[in-house]
C-alpha atoms as a PDB file:
ATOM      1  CA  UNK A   1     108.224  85.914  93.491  1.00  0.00           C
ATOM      2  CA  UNK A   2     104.380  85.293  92.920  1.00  0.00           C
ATOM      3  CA  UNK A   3     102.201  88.572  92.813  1.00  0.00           C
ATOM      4  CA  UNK A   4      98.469  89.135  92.759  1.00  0.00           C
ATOM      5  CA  UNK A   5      96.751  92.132  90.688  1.00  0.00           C
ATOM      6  CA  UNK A   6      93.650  93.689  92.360  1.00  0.00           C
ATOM      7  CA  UNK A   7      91.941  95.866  89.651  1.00  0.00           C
ATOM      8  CA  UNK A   8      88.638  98.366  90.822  1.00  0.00           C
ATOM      9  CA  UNK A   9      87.375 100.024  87.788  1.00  0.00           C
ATOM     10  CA  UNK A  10      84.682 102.499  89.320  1.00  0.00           C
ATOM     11  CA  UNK A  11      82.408 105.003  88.044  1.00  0.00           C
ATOM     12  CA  UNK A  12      84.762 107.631  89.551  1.00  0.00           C
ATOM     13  CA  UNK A  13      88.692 106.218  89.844  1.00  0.00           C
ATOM     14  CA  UNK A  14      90.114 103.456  88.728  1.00  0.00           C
ATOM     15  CA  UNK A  15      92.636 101.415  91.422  1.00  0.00           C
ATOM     16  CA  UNK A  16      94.858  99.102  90.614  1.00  0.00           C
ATOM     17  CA  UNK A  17      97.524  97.379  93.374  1.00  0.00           C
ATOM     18  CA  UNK A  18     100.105  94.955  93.225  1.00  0.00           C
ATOM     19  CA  UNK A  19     100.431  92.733  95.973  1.00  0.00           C
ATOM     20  CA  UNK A  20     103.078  89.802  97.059  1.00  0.00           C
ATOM     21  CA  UNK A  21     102.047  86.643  98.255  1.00  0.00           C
ATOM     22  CA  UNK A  22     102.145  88.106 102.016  1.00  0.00           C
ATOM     23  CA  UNK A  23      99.544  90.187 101.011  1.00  0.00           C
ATOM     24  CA  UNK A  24     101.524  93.721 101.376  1.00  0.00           C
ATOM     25  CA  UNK A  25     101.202  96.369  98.777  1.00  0.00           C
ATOM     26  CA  UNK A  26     104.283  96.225  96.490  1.00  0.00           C
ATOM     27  CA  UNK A  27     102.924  98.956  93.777  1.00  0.00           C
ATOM     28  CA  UNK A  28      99.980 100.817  93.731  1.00  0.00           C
ATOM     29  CA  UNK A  29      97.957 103.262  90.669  1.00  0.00           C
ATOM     30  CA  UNK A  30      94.967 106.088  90.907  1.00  0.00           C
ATOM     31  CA  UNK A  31      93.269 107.717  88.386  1.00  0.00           C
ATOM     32  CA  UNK A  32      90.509 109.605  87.905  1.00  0.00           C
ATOM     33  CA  UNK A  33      87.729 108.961  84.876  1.00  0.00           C
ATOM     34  CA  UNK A  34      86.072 111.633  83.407  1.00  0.00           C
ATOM     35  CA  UNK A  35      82.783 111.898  83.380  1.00  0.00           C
ATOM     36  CA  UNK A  36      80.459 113.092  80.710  1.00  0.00           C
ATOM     37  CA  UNK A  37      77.763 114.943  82.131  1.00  0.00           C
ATOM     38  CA  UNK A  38      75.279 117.036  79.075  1.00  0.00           C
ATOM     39  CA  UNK A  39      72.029 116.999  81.004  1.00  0.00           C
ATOM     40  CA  UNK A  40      71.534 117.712  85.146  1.00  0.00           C
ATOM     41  CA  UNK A  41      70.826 114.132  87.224  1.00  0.00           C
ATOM     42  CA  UNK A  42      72.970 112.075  83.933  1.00  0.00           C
ATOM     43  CA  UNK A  43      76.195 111.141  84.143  1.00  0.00           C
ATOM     44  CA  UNK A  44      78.078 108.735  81.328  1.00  0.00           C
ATOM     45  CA  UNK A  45      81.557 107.575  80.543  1.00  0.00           C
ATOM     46  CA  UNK A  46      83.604 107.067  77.938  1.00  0.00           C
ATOM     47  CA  UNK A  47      84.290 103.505  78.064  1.00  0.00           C
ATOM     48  CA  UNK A  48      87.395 103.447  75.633  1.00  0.00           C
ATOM     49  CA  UNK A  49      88.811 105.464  78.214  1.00  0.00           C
ATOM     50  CA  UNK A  50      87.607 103.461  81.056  1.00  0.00           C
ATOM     51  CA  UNK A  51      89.584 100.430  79.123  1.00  0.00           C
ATOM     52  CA  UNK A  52      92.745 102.669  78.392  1.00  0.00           C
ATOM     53  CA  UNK A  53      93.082 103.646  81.919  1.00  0.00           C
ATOM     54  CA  UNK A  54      92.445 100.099  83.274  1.00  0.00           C
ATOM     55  CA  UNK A  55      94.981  98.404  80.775  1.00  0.00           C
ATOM     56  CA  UNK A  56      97.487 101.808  81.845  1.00  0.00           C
ATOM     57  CA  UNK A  57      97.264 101.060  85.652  1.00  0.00           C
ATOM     58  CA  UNK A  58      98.260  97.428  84.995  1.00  0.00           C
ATOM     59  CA  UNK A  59     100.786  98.393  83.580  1.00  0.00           C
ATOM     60  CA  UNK A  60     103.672  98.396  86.454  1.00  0.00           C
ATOM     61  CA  UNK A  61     107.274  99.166  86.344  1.00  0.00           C
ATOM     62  CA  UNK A  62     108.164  96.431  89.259  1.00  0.00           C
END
């Protein structure tokens, strides 16, 4: 069976979802990125986490 990967890597979660070729969710991943915030009205990220987490949530167990 053919699947497609849909990956969001946003500024607050990261979403990643399997899906089959109907188009219906077959595996689905959250998580939260941490945000680095020294200074009021800044806001940063660590992006070697940002990558971890993105290469993690593609990782599924289907």
């Amino acid at each position: 069976m053919n699947y497609t990967l849909g990956i969001d890597c946003g500024g607050t979660f990261i979403k990643a979802a399997l899906f089959d070729t109907q188009g219906n969710i077959q595996a689905l991943h959250r998580e939260n990125v941490s945000v680095i915030s020294e200074q009021a009205g800044y806001a940063e990220r660590d992006m070697s986490q940002l990558w971890a987490i993105c290469a993690e949530s593609s990782a599924f167990n289907h």
